[in-house]
PDB file of N, CA and C in Angstrom:
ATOM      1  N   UNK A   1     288.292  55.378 179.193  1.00  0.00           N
ATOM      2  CA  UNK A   1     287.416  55.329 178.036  1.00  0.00           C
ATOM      3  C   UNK A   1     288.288  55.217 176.799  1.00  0.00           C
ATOM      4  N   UNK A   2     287.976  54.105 175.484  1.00  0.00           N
ATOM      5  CA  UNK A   2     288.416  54.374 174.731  1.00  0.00           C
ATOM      6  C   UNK A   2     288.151  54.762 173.644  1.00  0.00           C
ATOM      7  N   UNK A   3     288.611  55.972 172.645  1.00  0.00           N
ATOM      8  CA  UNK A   3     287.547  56.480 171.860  1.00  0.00           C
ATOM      9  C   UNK A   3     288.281  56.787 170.472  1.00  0.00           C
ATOM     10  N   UNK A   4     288.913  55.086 170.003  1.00  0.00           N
ATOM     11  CA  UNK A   4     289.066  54.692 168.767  1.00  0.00           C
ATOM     12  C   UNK A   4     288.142  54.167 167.917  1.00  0.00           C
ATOM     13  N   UNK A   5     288.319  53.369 166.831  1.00  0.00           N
ATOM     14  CA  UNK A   5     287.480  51.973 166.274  1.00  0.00           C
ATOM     15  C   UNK A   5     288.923  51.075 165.873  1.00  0.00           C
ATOM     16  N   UNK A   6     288.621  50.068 166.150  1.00  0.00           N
ATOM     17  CA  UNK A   6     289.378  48.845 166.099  1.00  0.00           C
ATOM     18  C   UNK A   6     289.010  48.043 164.677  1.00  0.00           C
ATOM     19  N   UNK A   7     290.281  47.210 163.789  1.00  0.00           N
ATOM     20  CA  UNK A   7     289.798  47.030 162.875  1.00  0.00           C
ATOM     21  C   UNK A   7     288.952  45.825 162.891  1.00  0.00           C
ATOM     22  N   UNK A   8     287.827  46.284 161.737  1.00  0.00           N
ATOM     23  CA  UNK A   8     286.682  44.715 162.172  1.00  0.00           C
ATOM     24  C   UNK A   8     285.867  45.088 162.659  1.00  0.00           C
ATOM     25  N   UNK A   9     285.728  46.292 163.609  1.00  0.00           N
ATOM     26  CA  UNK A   9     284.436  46.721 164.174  1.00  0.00           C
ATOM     27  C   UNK A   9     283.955  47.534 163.838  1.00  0.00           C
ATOM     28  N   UNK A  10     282.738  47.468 164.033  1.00  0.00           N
ATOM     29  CA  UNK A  10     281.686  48.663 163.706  1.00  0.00           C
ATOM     30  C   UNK A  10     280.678  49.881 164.443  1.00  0.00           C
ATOM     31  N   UNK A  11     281.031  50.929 164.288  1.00  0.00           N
ATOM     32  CA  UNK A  11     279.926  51.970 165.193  1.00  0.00           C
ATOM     33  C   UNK A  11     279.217  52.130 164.606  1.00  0.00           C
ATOM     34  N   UNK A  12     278.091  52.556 164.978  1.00  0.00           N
ATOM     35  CA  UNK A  12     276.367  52.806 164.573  1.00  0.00           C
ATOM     36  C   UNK A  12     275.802  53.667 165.554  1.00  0.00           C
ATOM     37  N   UNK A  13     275.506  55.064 165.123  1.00  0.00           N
ATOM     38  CA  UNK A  13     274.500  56.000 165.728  1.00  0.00           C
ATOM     39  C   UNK A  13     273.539  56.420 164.673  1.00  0.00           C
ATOM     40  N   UNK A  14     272.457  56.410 165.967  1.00  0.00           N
ATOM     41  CA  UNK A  14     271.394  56.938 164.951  1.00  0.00           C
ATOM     42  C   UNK A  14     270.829  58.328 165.986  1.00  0.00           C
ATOM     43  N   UNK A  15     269.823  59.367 165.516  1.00  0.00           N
ATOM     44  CA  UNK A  15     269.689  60.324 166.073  1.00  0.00           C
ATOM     45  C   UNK A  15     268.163  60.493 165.432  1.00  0.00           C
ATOM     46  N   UNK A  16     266.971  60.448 166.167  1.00  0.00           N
ATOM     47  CA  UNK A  16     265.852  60.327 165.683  1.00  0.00           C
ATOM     48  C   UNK A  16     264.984  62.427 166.005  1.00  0.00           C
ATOM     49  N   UNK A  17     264.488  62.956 164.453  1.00  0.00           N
ATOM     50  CA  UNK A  17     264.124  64.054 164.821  1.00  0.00           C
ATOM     51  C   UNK A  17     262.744  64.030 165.049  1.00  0.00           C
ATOM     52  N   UNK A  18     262.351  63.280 165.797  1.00  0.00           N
ATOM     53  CA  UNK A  18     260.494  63.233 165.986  1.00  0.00           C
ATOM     54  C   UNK A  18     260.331  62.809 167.292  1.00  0.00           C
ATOM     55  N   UNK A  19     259.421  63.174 167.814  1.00  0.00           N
ATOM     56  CA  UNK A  19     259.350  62.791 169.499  1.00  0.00           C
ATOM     57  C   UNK A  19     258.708  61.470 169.447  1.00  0.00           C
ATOM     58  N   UNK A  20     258.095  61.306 168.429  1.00  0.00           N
ATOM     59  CA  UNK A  20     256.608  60.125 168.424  1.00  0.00           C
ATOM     60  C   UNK A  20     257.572  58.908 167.636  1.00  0.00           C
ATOM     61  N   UNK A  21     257.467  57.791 168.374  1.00  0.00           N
ATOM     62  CA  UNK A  21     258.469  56.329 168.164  1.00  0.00           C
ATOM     63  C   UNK A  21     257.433  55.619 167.354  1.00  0.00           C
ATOM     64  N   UNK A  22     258.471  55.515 166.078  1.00  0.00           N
ATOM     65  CA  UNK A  22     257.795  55.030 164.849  1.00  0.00           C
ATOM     66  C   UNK A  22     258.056  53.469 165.303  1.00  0.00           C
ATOM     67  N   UNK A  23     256.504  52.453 164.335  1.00  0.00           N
ATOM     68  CA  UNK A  23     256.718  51.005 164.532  1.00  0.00           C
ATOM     69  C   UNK A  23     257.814  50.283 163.510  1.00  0.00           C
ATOM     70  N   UNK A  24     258.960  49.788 164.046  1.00  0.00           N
ATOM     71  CA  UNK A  24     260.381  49.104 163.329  1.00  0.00           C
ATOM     72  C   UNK A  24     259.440  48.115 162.316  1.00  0.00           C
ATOM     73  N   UNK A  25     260.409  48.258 161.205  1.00  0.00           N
ATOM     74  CA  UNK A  25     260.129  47.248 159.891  1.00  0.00           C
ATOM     75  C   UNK A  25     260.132  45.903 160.058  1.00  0.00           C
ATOM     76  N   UNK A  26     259.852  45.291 159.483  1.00  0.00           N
ATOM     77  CA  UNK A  26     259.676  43.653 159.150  1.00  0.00           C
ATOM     78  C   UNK A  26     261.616  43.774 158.709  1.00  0.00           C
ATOM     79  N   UNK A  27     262.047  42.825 159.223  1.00  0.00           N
ATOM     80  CA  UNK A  27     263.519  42.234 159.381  1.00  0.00           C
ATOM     81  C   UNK A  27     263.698  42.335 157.363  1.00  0.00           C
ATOM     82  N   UNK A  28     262.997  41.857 156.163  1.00  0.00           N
ATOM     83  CA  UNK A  28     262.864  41.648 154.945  1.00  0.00           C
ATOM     84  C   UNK A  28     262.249  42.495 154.396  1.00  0.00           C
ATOM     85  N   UNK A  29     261.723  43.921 155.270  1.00  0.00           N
ATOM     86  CA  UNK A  29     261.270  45.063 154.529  1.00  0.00           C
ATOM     87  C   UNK A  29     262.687  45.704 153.836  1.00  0.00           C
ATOM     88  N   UNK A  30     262.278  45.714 152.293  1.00  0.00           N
ATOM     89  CA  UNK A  30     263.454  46.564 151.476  1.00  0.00           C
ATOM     90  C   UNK A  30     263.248  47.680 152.108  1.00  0.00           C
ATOM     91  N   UNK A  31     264.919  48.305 152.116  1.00  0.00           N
ATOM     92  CA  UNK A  31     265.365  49.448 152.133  1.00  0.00           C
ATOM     93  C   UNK A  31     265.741  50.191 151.099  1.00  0.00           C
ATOM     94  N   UNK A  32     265.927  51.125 150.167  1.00  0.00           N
ATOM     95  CA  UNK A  32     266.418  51.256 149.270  1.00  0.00           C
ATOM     96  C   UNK A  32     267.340  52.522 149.423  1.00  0.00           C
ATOM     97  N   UNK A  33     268.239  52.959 149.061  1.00  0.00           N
ATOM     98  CA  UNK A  33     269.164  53.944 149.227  1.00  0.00           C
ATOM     99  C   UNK A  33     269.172  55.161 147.588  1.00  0.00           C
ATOM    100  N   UNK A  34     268.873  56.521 148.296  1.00  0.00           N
ATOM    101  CA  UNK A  34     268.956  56.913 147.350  1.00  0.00           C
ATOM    102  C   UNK A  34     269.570  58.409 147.350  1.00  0.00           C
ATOM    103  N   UNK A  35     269.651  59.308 146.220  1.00  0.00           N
ATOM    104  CA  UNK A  35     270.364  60.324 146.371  1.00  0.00           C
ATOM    105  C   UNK A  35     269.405  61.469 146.264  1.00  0.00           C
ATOM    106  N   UNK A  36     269.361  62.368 146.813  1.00  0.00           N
ATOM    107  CA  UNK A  36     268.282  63.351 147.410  1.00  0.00           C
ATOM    108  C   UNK A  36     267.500  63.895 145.918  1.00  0.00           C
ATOM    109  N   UNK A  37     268.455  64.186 144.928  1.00  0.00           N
ATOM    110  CA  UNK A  37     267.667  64.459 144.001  1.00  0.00           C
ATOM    111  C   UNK A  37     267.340  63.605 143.054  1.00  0.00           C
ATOM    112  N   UNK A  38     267.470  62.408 143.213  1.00  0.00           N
ATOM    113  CA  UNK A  38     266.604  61.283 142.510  1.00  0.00           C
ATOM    114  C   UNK A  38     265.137  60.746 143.134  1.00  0.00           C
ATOM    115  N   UNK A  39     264.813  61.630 143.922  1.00  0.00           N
ATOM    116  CA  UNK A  39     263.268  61.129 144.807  1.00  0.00           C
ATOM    117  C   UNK A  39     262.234  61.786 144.188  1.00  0.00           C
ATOM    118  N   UNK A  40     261.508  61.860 143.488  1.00  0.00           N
ATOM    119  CA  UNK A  40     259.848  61.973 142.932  1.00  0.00           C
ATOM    120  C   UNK A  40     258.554  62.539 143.540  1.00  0.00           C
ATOM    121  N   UNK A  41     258.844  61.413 145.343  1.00  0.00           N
ATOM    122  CA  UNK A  41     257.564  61.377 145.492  1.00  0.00           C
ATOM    123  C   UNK A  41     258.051  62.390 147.075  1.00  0.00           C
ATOM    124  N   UNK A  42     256.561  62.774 147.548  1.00  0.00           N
ATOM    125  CA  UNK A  42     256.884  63.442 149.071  1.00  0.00           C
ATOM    126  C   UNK A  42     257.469  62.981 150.253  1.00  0.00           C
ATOM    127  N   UNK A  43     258.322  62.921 151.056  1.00  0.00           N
ATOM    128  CA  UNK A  43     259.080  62.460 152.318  1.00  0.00           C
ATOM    129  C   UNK A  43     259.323  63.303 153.497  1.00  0.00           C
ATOM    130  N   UNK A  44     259.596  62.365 154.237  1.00  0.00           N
ATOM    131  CA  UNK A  44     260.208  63.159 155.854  1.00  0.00           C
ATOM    132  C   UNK A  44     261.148  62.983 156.109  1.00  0.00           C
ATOM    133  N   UNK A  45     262.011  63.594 156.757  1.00  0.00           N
ATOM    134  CA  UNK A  45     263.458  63.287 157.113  1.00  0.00           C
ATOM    135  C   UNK A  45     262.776  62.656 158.575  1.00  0.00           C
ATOM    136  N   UNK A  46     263.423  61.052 158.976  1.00  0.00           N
ATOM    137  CA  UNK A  46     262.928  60.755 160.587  1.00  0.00           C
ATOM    138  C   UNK A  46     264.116  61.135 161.388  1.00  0.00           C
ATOM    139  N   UNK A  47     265.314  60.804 160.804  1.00  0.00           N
ATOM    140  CA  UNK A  47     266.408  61.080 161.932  1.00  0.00           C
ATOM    141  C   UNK A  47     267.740  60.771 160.621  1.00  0.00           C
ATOM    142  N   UNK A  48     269.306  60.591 161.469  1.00  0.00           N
ATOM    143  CA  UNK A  48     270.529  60.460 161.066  1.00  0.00           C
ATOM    144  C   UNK A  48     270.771  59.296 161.361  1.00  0.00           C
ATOM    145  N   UNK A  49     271.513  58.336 160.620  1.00  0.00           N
ATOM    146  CA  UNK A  49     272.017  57.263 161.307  1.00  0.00           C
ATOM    147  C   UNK A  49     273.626  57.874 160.330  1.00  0.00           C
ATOM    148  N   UNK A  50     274.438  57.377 161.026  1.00  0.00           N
ATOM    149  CA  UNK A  50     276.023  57.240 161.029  1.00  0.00           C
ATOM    150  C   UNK A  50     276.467  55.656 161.291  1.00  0.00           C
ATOM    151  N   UNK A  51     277.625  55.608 160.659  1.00  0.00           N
ATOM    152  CA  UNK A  51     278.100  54.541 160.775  1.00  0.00           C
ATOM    153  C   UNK A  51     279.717  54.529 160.548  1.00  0.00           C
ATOM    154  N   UNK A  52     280.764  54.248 161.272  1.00  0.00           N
ATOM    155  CA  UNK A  52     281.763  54.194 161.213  1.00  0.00           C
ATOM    156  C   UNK A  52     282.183  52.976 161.448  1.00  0.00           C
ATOM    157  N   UNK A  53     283.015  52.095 160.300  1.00  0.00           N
ATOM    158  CA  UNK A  53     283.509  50.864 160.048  1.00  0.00           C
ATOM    159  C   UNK A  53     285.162  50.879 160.168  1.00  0.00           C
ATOM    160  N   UNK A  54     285.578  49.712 160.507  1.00  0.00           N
ATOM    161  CA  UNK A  54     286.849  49.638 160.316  1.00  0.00           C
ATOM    162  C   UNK A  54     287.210  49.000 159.174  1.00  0.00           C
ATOM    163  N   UNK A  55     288.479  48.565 158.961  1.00  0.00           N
ATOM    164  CA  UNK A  55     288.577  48.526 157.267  1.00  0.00           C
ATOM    165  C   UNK A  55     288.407  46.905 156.974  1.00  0.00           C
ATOM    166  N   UNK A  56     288.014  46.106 157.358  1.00  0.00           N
ATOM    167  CA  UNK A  56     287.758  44.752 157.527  1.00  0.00           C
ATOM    168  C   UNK A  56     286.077  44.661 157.177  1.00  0.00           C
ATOM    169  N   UNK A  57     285.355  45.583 157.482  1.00  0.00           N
ATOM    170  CA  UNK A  57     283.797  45.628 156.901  1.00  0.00           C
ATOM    171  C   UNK A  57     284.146  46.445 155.626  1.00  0.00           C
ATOM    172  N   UNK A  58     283.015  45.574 154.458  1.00  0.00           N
ATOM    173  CA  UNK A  58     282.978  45.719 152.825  1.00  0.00           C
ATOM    174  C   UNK A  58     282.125  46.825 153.413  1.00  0.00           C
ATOM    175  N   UNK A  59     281.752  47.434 151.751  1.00  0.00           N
ATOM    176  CA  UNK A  59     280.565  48.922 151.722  1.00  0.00           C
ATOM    177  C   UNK A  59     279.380  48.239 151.663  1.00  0.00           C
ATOM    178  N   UNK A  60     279.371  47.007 151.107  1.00  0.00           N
ATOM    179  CA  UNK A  60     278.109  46.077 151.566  1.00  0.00           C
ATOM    180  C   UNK A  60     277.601  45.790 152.665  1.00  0.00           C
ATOM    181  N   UNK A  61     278.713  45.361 153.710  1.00  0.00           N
ATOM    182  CA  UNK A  61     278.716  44.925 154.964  1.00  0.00           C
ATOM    183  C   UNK A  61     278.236  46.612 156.037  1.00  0.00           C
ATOM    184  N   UNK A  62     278.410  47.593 155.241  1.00  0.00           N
ATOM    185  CA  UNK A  62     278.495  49.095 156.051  1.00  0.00           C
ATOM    186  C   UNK A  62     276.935  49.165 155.620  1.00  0.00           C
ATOM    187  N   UNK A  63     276.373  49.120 154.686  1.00  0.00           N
ATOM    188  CA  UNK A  63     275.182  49.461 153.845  1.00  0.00           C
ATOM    189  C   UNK A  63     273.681  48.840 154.510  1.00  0.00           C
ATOM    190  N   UNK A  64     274.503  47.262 154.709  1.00  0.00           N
ATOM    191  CA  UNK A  64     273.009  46.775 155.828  1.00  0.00           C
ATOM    192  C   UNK A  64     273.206  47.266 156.686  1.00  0.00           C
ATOM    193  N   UNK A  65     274.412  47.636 157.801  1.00  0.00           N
ATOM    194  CA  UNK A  65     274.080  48.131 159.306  1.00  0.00           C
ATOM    195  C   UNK A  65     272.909  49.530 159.025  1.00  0.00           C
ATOM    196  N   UNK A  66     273.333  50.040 157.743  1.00  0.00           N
ATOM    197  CA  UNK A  66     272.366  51.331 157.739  1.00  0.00           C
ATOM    198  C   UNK A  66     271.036  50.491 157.717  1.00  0.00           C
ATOM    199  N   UNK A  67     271.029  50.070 156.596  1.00  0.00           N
ATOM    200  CA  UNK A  67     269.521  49.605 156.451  1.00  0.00           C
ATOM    201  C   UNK A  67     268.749  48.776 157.457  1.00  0.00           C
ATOM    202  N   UNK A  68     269.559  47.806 158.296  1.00  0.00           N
ATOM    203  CA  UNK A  68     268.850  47.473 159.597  1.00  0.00           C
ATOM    204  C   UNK A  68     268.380  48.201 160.774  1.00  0.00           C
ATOM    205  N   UNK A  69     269.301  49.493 160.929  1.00  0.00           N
ATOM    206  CA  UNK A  69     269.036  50.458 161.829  1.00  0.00           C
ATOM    207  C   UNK A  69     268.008  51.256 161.268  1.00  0.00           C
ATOM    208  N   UNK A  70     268.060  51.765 159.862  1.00  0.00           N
ATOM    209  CA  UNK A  70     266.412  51.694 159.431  1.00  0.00           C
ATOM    210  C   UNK A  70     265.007  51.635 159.723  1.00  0.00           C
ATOM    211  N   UNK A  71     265.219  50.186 159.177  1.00  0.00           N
ATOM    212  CA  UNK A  71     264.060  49.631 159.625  1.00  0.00           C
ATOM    213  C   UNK A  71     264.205  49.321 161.020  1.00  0.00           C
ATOM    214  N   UNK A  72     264.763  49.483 161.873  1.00  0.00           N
ATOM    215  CA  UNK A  72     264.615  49.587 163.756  1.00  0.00           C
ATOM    216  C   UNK A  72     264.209  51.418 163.631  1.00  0.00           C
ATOM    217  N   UNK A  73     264.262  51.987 162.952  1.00  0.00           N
ATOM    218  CA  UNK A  73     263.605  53.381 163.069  1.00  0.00           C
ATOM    219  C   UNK A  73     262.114  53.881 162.564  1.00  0.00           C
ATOM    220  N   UNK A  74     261.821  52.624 162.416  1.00  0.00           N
ATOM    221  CA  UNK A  74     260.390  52.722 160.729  1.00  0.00           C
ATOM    222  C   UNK A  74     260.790  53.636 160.292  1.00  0.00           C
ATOM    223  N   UNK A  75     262.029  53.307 159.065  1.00  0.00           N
ATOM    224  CA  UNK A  75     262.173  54.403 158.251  1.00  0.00           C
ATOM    225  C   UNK A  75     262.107  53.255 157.050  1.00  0.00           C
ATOM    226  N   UNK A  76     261.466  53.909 155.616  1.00  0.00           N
ATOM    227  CA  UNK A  76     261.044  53.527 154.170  1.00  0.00           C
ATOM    228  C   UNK A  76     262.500  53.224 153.693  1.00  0.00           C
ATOM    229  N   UNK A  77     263.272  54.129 153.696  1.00  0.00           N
ATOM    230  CA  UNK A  77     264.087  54.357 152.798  1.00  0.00           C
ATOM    231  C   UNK A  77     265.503  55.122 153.424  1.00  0.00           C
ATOM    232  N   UNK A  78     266.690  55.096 152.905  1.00  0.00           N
ATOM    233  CA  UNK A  78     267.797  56.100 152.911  1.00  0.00           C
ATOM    234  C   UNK A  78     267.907  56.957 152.121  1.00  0.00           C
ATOM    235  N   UNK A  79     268.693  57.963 152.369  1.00  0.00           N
ATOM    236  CA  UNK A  79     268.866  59.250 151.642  1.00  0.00           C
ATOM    237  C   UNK A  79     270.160  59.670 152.164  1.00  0.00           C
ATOM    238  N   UNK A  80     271.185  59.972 150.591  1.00  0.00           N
ATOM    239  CA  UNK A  80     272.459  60.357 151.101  1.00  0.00           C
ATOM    240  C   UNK A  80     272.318  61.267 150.920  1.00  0.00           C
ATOM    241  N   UNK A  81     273.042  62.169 151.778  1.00  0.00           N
ATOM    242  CA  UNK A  81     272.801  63.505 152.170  1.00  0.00           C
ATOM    243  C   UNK A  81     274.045  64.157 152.737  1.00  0.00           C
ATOM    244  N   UNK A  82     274.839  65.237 152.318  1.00  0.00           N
ATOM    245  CA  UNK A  82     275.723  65.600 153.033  1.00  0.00           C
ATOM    246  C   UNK A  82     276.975  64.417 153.636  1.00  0.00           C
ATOM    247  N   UNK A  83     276.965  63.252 152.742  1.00  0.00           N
ATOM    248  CA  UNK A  83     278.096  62.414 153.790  1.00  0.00           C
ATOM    249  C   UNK A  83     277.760  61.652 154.808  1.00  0.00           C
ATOM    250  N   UNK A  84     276.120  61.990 155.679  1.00  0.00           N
ATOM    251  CA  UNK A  84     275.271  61.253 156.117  1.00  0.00           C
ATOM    252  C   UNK A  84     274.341  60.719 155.332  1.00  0.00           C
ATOM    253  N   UNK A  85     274.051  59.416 155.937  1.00  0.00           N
ATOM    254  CA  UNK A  85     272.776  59.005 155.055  1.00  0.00           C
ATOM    255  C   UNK A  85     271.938  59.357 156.331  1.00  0.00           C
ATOM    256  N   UNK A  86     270.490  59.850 155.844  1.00  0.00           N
ATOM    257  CA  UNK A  86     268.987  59.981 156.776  1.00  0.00           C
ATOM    258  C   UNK A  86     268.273  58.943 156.527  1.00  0.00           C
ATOM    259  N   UNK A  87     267.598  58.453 157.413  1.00  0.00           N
ATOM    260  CA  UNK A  87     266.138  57.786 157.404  1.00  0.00           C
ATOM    261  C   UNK A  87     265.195  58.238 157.252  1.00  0.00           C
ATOM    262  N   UNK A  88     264.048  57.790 156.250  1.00  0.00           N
ATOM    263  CA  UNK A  88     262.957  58.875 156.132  1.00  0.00           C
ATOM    264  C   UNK A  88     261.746  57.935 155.595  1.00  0.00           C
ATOM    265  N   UNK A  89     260.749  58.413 155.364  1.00  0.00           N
ATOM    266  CA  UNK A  89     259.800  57.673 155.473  1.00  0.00           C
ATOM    267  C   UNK A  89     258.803  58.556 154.437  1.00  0.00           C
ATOM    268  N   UNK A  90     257.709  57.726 153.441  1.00  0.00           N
ATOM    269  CA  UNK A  90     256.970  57.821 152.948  1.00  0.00           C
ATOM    270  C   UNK A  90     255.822  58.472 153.235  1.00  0.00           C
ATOM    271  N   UNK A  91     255.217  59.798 152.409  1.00  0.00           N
ATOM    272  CA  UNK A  91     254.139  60.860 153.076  1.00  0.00           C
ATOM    273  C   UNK A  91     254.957  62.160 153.549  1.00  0.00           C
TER     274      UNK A  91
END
């Protein structure tokens, strides 16, 4: 087993806290990323996604893997949090 990252590649975990499998976003549903105390309105935390890049992926290139894994979670939105960003969802 090997249990580096190589440069150029990318890991992606996500960790979902709800038993009930939310329906994934439209591929062009915005994501928006935000910081816990800039949110207004009511939310859920759905789960963790992580992402570990090698140094060949931009913070752009790191930023959609979040946001595509996202929306594969029906999650609204990101939330940085602790160094993780969460997926979470509207209501």
């Amino acid at each position: 087993m090997f249990a580096g990252i190589l440069p150029g590649c990318v890991s992606i975990k996500s960790i979902p806290y709800e038993t009930t499998v939310r329906q994934s976003k439209p591929e062009n549903y915005p994501i928006e990323i935000y910081e816990s105390k800039d949110i207004s309105k009511p939310y859920k935390v759905i789960g963790i996604i992580q992402v570990d890049a090698g140094k060949k992926y931009s913070v752009a290139g790191v930023l959609e893997k979040l946001r595509v894994r996202a929306r594969l979670m029906g999650g609204d939105a990101l939330i940085e949090k602790a160094s993780k960003p969460q997926a979470l969802a509207w209501g």
